[in-house]
C-alpha atoms as a PDB file:
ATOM      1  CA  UNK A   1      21.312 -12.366   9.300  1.00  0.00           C
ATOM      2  CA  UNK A   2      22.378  -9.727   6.434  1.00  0.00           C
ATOM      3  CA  UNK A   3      20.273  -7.010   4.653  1.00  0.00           C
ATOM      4  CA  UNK A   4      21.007  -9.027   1.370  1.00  0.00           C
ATOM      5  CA  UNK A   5      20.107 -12.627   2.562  1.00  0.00           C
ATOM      6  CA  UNK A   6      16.089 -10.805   4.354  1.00  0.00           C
ATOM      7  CA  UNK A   7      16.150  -9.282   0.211  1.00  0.00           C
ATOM      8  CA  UNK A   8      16.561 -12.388  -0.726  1.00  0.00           C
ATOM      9  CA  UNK A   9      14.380 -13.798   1.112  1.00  0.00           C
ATOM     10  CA  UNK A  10      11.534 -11.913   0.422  1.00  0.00           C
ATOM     11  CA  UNK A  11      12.175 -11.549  -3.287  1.00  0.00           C
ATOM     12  CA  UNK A  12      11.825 -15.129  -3.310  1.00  0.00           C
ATOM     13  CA  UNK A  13       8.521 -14.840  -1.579  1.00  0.00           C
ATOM     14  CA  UNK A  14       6.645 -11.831  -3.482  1.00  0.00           C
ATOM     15  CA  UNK A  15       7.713 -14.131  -6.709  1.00  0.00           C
ATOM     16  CA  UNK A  16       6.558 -17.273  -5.399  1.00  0.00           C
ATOM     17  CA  UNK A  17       9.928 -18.991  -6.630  1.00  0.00           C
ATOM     18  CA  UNK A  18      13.412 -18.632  -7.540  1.00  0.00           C
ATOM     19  CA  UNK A  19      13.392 -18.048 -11.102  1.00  0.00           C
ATOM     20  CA  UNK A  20      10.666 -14.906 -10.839  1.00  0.00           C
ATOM     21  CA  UNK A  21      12.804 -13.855  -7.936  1.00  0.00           C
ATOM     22  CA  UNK A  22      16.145 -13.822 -10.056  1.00  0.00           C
ATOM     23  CA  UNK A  23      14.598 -12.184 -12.833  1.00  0.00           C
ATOM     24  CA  UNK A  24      12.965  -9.433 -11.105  1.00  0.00           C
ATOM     25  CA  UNK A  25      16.327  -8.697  -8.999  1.00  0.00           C
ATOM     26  CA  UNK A  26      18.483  -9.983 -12.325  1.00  0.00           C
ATOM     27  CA  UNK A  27      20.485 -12.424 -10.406  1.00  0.00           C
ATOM     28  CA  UNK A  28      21.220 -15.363 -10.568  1.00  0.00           C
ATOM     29  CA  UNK A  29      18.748 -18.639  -9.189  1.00  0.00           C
ATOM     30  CA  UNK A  30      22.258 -20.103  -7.077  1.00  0.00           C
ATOM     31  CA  UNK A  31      23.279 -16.280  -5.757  1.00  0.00           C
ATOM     32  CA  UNK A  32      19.552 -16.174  -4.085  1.00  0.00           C
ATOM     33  CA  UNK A  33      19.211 -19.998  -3.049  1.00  0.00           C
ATOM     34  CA  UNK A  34      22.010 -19.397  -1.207  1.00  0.00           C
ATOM     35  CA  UNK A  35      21.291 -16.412   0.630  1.00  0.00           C
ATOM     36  CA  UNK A  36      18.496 -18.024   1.408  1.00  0.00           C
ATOM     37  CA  UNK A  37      19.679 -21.219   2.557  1.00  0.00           C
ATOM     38  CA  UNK A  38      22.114 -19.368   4.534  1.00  0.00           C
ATOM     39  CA  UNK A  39      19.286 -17.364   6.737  1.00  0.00           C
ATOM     40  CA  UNK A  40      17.938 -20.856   7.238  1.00  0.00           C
ATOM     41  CA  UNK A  41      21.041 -22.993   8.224  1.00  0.00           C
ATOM     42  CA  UNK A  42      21.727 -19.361  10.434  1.00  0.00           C
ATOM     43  CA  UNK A  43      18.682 -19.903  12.652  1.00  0.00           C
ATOM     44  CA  UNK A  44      17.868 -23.669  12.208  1.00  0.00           C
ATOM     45  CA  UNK A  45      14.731 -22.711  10.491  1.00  0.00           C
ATOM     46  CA  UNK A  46      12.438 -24.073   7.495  1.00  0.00           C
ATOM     47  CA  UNK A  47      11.301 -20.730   5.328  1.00  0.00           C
ATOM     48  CA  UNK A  48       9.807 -22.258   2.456  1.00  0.00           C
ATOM     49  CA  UNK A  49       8.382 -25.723   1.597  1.00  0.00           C
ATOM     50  CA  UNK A  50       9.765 -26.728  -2.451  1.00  0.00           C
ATOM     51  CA  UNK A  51       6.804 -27.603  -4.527  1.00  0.00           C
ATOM     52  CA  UNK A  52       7.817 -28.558  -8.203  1.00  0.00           C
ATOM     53  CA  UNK A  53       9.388 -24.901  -9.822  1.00  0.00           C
ATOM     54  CA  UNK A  54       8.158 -22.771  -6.946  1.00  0.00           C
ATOM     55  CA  UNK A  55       7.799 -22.729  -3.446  1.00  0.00           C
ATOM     56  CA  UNK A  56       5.738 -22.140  -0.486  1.00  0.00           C
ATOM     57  CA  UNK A  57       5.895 -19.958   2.670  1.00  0.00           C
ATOM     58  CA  UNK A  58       6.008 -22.399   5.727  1.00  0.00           C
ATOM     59  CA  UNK A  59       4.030 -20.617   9.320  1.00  0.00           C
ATOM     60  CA  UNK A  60       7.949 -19.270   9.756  1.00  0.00           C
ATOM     61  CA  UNK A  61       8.202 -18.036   6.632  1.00  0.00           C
ATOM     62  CA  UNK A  62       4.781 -16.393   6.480  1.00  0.00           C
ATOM     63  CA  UNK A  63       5.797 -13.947   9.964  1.00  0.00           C
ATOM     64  CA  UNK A  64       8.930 -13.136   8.388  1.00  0.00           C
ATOM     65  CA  UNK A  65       7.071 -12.237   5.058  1.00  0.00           C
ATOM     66  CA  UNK A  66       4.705  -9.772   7.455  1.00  0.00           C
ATOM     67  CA  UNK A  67       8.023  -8.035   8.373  1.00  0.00           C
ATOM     68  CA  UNK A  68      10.255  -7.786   5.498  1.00  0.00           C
ATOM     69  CA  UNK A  69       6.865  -6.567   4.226  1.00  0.00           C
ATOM     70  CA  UNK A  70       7.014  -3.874   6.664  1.00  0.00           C
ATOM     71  CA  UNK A  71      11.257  -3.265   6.167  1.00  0.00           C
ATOM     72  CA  UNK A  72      11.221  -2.861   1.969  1.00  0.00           C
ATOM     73  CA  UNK A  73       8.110  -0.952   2.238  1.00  0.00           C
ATOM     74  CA  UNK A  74       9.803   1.817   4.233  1.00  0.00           C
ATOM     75  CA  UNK A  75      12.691   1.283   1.974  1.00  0.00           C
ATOM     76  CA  UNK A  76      10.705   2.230  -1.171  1.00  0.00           C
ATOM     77  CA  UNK A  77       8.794   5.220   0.816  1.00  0.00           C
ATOM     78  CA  UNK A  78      12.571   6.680   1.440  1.00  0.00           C
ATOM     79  CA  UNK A  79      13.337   5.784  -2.012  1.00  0.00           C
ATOM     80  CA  UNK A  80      10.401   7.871  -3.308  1.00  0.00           C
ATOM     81  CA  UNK A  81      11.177  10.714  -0.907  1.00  0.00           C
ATOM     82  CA  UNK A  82      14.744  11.227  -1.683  1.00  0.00           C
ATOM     83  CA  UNK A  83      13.520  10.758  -5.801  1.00  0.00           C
ATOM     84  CA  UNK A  84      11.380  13.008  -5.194  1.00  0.00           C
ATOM     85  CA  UNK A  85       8.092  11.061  -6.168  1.00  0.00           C
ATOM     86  CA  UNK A  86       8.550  10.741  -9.180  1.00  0.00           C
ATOM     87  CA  UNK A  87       6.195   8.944 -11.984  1.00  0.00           C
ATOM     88  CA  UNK A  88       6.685   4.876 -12.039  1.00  0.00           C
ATOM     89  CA  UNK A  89       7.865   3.404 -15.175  1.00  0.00           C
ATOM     90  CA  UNK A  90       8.531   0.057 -13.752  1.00  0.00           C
ATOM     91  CA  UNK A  91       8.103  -1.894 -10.415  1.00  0.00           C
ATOM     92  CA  UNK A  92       5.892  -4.635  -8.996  1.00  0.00           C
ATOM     93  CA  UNK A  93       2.107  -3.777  -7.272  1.00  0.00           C
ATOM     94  CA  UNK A  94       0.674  -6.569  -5.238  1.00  0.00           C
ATOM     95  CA  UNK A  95      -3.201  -5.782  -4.984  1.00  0.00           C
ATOM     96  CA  UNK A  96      -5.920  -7.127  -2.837  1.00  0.00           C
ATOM     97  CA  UNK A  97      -9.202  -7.221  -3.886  1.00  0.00           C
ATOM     98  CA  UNK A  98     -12.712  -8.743  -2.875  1.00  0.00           C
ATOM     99  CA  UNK A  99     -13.730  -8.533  -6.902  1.00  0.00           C
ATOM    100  CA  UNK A 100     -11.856  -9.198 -10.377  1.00  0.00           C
ATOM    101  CA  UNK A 101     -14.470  -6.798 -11.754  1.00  0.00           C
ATOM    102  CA  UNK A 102     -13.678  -3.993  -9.948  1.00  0.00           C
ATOM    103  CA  UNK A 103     -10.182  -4.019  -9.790  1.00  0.00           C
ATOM    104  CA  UNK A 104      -9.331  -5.176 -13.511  1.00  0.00           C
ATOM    105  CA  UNK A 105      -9.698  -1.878 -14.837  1.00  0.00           C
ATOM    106  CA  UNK A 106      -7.883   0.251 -12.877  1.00  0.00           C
ATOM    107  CA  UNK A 107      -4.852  -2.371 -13.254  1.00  0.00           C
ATOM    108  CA  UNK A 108      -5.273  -1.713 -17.284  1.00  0.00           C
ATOM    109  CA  UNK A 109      -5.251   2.233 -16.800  1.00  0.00           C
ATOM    110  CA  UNK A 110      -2.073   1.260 -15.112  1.00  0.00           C
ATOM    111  CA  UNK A 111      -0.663  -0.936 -17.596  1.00  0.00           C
ATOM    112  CA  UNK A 112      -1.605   1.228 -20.521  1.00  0.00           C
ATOM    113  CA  UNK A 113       0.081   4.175 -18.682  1.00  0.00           C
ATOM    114  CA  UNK A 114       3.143   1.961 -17.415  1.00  0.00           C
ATOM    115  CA  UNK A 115       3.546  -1.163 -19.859  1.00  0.00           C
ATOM    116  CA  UNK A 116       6.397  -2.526 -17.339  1.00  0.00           C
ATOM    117  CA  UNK A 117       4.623  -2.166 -14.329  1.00  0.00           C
ATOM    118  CA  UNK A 118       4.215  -5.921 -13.462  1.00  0.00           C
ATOM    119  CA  UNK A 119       1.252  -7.317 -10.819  1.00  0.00           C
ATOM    120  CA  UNK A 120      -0.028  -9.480  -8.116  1.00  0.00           C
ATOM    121  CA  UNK A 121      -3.878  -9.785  -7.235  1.00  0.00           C
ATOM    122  CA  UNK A 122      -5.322 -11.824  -4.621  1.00  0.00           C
ATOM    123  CA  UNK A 123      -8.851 -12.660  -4.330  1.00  0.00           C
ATOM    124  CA  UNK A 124     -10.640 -12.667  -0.977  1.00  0.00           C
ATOM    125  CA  UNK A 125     -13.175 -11.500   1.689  1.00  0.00           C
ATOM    126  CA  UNK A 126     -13.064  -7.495   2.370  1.00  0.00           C
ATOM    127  CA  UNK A 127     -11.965  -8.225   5.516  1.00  0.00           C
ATOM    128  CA  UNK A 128      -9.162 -10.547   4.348  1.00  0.00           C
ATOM    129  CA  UNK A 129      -8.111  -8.168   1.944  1.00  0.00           C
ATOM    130  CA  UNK A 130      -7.915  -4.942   4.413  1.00  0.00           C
ATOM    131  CA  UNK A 131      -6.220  -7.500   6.631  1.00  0.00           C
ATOM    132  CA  UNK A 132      -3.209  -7.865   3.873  1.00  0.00           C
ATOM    133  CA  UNK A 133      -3.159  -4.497   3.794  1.00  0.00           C
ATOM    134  CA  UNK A 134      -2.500  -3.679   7.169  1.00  0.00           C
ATOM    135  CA  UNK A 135       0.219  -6.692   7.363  1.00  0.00           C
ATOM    136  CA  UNK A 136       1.670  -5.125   4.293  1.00  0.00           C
ATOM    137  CA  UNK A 137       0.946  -8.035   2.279  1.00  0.00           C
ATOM    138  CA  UNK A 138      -0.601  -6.281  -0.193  1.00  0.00           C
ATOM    139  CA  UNK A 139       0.238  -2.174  -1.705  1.00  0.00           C
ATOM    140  CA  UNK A 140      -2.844  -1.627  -2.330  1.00  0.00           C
ATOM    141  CA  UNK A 141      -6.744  -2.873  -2.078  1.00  0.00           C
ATOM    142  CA  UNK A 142      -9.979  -3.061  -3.599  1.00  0.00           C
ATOM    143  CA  UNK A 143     -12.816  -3.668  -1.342  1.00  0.00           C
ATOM    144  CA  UNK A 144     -16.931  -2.726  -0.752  1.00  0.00           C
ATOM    145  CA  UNK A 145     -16.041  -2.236   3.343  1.00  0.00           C
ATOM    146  CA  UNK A 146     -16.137   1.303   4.276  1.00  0.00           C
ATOM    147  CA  UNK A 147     -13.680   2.470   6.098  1.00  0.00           C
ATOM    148  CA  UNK A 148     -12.903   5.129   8.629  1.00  0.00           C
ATOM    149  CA  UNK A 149      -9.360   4.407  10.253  1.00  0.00           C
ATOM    150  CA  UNK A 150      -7.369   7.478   9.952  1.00  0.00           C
ATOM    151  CA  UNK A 151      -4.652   5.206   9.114  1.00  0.00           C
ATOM    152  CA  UNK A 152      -6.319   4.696   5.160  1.00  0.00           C
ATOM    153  CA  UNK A 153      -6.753   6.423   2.244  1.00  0.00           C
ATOM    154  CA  UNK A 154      -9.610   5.479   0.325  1.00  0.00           C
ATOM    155  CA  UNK A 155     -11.465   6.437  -3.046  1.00  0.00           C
ATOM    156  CA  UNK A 156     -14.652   5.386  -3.806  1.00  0.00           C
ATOM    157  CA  UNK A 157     -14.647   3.913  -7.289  1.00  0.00           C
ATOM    158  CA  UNK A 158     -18.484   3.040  -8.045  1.00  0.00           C
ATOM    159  CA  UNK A 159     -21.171   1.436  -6.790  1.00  0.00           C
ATOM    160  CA  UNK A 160     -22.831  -2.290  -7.487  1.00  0.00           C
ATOM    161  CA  UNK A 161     -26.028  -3.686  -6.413  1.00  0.00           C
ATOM    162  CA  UNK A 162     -26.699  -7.187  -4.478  1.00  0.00           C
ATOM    163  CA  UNK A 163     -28.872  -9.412  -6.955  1.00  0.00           C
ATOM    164  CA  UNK A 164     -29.946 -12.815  -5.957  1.00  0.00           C
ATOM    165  CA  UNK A 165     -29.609 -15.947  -8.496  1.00  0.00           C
ATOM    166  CA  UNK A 166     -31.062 -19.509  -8.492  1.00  0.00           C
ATOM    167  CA  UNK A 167     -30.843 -22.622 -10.771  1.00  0.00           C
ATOM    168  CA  UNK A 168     -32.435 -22.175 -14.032  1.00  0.00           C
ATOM    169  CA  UNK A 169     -35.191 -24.999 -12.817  1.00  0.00           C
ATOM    170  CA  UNK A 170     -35.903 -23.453  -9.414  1.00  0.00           C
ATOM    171  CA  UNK A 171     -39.740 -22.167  -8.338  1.00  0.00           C
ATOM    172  CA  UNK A 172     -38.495 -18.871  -8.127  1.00  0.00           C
ATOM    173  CA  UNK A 173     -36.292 -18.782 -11.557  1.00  0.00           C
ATOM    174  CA  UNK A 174     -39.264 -17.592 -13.619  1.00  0.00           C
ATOM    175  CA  UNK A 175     -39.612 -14.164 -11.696  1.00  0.00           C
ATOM    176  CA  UNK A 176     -38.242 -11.181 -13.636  1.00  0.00           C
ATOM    177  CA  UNK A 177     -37.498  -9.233  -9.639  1.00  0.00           C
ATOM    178  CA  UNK A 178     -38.318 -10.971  -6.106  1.00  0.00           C
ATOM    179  CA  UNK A 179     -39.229  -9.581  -2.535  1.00  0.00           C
ATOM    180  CA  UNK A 180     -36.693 -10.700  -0.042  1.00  0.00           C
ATOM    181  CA  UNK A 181     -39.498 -12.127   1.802  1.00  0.00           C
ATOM    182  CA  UNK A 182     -39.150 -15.033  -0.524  1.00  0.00           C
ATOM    183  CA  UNK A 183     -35.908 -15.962   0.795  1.00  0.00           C
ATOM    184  CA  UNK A 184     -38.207 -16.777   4.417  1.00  0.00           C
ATOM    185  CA  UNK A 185     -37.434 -20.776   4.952  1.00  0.00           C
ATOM    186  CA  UNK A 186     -35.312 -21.103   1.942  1.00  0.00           C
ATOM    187  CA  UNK A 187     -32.070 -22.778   1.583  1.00  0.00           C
ATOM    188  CA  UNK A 188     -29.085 -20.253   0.898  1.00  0.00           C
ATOM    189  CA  UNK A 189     -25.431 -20.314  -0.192  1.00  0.00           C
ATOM    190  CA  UNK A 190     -23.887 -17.739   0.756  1.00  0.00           C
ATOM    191  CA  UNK A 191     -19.207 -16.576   1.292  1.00  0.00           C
ATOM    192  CA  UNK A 192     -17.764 -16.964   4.343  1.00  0.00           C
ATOM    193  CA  UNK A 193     -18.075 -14.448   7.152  1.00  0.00           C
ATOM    194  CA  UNK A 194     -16.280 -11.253   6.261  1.00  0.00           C
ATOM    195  CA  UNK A 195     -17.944 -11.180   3.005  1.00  0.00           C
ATOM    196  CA  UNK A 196     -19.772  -8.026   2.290  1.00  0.00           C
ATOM    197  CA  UNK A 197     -22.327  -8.962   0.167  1.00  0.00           C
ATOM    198  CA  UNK A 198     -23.177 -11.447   3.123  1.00  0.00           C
ATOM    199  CA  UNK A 199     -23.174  -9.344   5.353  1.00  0.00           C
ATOM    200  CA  UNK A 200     -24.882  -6.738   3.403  1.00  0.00           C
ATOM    201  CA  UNK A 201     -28.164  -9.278   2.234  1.00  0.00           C
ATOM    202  CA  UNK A 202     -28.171 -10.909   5.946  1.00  0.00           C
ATOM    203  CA  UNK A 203     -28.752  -7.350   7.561  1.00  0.00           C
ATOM    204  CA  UNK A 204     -31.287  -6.652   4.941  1.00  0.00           C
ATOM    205  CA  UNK A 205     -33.211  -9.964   5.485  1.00  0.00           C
ATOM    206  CA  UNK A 206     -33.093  -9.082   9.269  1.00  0.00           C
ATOM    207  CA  UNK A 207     -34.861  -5.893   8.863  1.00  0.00           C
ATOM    208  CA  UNK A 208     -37.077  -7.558   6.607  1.00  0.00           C
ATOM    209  CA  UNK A 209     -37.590 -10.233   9.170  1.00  0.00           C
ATOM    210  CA  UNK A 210     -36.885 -13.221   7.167  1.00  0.00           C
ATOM    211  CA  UNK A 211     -35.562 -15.929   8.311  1.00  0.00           C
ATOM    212  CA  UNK A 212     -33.574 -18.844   5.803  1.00  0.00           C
ATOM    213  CA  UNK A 213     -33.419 -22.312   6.363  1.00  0.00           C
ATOM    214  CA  UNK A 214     -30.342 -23.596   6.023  1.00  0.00           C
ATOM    215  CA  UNK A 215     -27.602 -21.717   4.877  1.00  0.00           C
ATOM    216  CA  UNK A 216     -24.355 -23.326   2.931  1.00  0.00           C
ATOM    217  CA  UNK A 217     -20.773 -21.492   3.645  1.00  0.00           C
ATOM    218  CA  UNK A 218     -19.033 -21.583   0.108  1.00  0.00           C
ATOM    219  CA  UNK A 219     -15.281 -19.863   0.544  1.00  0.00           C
ATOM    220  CA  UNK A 220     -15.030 -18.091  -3.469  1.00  0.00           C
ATOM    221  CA  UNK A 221     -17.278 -16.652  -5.756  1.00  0.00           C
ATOM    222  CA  UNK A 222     -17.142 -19.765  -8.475  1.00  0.00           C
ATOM    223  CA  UNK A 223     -17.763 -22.064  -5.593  1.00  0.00           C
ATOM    224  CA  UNK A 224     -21.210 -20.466  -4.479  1.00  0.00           C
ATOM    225  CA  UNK A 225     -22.177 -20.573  -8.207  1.00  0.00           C
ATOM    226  CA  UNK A 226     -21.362 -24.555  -8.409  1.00  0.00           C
ATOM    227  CA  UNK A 227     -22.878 -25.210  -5.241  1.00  0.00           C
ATOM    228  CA  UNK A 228     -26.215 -23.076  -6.424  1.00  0.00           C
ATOM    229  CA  UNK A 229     -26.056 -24.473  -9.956  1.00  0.00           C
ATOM    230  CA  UNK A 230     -26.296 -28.164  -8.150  1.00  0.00           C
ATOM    231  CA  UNK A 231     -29.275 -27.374  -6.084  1.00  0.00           C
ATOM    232  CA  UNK A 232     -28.478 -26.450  -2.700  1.00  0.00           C
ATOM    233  CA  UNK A 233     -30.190 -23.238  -2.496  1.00  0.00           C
ATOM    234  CA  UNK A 234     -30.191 -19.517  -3.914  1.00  0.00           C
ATOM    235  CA  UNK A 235     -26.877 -17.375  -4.182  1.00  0.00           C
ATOM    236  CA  UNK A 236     -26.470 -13.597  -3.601  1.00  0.00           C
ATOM    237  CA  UNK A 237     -23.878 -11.668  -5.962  1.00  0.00           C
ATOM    238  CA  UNK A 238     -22.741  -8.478  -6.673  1.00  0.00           C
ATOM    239  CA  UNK A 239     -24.801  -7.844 -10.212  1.00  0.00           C
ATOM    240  CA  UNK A 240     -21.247  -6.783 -11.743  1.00  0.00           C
ATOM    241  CA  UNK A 241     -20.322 -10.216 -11.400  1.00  0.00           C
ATOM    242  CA  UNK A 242     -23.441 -12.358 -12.836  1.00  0.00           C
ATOM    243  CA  UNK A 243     -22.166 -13.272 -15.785  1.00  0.00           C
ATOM    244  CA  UNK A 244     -23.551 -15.711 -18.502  1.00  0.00           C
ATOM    245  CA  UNK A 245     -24.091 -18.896 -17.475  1.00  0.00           C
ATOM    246  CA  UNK A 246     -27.118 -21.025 -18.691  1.00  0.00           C
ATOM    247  CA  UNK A 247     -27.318 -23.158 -15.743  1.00  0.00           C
ATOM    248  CA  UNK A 248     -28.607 -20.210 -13.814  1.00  0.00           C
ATOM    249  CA  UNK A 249     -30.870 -16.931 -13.480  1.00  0.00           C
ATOM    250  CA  UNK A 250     -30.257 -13.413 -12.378  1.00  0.00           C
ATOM    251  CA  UNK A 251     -33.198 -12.485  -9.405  1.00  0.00           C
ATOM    252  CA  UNK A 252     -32.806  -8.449  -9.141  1.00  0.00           C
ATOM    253  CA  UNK A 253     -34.271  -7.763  -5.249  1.00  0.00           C
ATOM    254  CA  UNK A 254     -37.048  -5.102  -5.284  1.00  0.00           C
ATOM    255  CA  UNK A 255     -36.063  -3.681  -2.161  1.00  0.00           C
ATOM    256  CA  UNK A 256     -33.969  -0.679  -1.715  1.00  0.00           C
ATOM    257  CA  UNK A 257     -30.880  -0.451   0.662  1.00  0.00           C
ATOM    258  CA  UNK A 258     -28.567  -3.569  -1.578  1.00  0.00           C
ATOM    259  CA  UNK A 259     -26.424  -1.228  -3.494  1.00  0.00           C
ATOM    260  CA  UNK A 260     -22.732  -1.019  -1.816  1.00  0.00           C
ATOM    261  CA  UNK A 261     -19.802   0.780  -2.781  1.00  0.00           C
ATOM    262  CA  UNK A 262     -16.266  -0.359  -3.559  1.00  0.00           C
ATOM    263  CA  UNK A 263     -13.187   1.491  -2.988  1.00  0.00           C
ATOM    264  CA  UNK A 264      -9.570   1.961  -3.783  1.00  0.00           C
ATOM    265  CA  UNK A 265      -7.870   2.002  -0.380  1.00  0.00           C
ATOM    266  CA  UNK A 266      -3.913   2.526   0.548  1.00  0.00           C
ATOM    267  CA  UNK A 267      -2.198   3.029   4.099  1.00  0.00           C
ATOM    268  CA  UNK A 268      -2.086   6.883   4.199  1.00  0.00           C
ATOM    269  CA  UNK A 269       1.330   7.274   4.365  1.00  0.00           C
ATOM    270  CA  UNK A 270       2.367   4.838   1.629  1.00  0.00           C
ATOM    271  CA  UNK A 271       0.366   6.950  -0.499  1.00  0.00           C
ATOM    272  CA  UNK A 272       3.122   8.712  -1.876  1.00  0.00           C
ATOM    273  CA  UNK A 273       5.003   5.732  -3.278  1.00  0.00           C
ATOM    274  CA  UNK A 274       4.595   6.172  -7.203  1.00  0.00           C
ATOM    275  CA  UNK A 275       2.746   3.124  -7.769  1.00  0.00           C
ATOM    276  CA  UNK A 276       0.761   3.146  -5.093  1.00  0.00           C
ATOM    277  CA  UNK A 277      -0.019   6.680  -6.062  1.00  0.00           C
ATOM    278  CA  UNK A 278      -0.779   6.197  -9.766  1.00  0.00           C
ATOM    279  CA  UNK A 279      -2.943   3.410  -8.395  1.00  0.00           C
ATOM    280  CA  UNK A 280      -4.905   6.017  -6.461  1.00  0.00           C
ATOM    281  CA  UNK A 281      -5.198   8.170  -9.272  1.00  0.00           C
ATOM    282  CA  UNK A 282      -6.610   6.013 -11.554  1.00  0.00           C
ATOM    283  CA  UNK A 283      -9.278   5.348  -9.094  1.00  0.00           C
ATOM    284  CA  UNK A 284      -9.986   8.712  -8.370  1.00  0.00           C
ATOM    285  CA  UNK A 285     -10.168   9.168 -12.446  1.00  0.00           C
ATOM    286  CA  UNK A 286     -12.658   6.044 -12.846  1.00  0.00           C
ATOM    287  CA  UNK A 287     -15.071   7.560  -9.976  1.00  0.00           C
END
């Protein structure tokens, strides 16, 4: 195992393929197969499964990923240092985030600032995403779960409110705001455990003491809206995120106690890398 064939390696992996991977690192496709295949044939192992033009980390792959993660991050930290932190003009910044709407704009503050400052967002649960973060998966994260490990940096970037929506023919659909008690013995979809705004409305209904019927697990955001839209029950959203769509209606909640706040949120001591940094920054400028 070299330092140029792990580079390789996890070039190929932040870019999802060869050819993103050789343009990034401007070398060629064959120079980083080869490294590649080398690590492999070196240790008998399968890193990545081919699919079409890219490729895909195998369960191998994926623990390696964690560490090289871990390795090139401390790289660029001593990079920074010994640059003396200075501005980026150019890099890559893989983001987290449990919302599109939230994070979007602070990427374009970026991108205005730093037009070759290139990106990677994933989508997911606030705990997934402060899970990437810790694995160094991700530089940086968006998310609406507070946090309070010393080990973070966070900056709260605004605040959105829990609203409630239904199918456009629904019983309920004609109400301009609702009680939560109307959710008592009604069907619900709701995200996965580890989503916020779950977690948020079911701790609300508790203390309201109501009690849904049955209660559909939908993994994304567009999925609880088909799943609503085709009648299985009523869908809880951030209000940020209820955009237009005629097959449904917006139910604002009358009770206090639904707004949450999201935040910008970095390991504390890769806060000094310049991207990471002008990340923060743009969130503390948004707040």
């Amino acid at each position: 195992m070299t330092p140029s064939q792990l580079r390789a390696f996890h070039l190929v992996a932040v870019a999802g393929g060869y050819t993103g991977a050789a343009r990034e690192a401007n070398a060629s496709q064959a120079n980083l197969s080869g490294q590649v295949l080398a690590l492999e044939r070196a240790y008998d192992v399968r890193l990545f499964d081919r699919l079409g033009r890219g490729v895909r980390l195998t369960d191998t792959g994926q623990q390696l990923f964690s560490l090289t993660g871990r390795l090139f991050a401390l790289e660029d930290e001593a990079r920074a240092l010994l640059a003396g932190e200075s501005a980026p003009t150019r890099g890559h910044l893989r983001i987290a985030a449990d919302s599109a709407h939230h994070v979007v704009p602070l990427m374009s503050a970026i991108r205005a600032a730093h037009p070759d400052v290139t990106f990677a967002l994933a989508i997911d649960n606030s705990d997934a995403v402060l899970d990437r973060l810790a694995r160094y998966d991700a530089d940086v994260a968006v998310t609406a779960r507070g946090v309070s490990d010393p080990k973070l940096s966070a900056v709260r970037i605004r605040s959105d409110r829990i609203v409630l929506f239904a199918p456009r023919g629904h019983r309920l659909a004609g109400r301009r705001r609702v009680s939560l008690k109307v959710l008592d013995g009604v069907d619900l979809v709701l995200r996965e455990r580890g989503s916020i705004t779950r977690e948020v409305l079911e701790r609300a209904m508790a203390a309201a003491g109501v009690r849904p019927a049955r209660i559909t697990e939908v993994e994304t955001r567009e999925g609880v809206r088909e799943v609503v839209a085709a009648g299985f029950g009523i869908g809880a959203v951030f209000e940020s995120e209820f955009a237009g769509d005629d097959r449904l209606v917006g139910l604002p909640i009358a009770e206090p106690g639904l707004d949450v706040a999201e935040y910008a949120v970095c390991l504390r001591q890769r806060r000094r890398l310049p991207l990471v940094r002008a990340f923060m920054e743009a969130a503390e400028q948004s707040g």
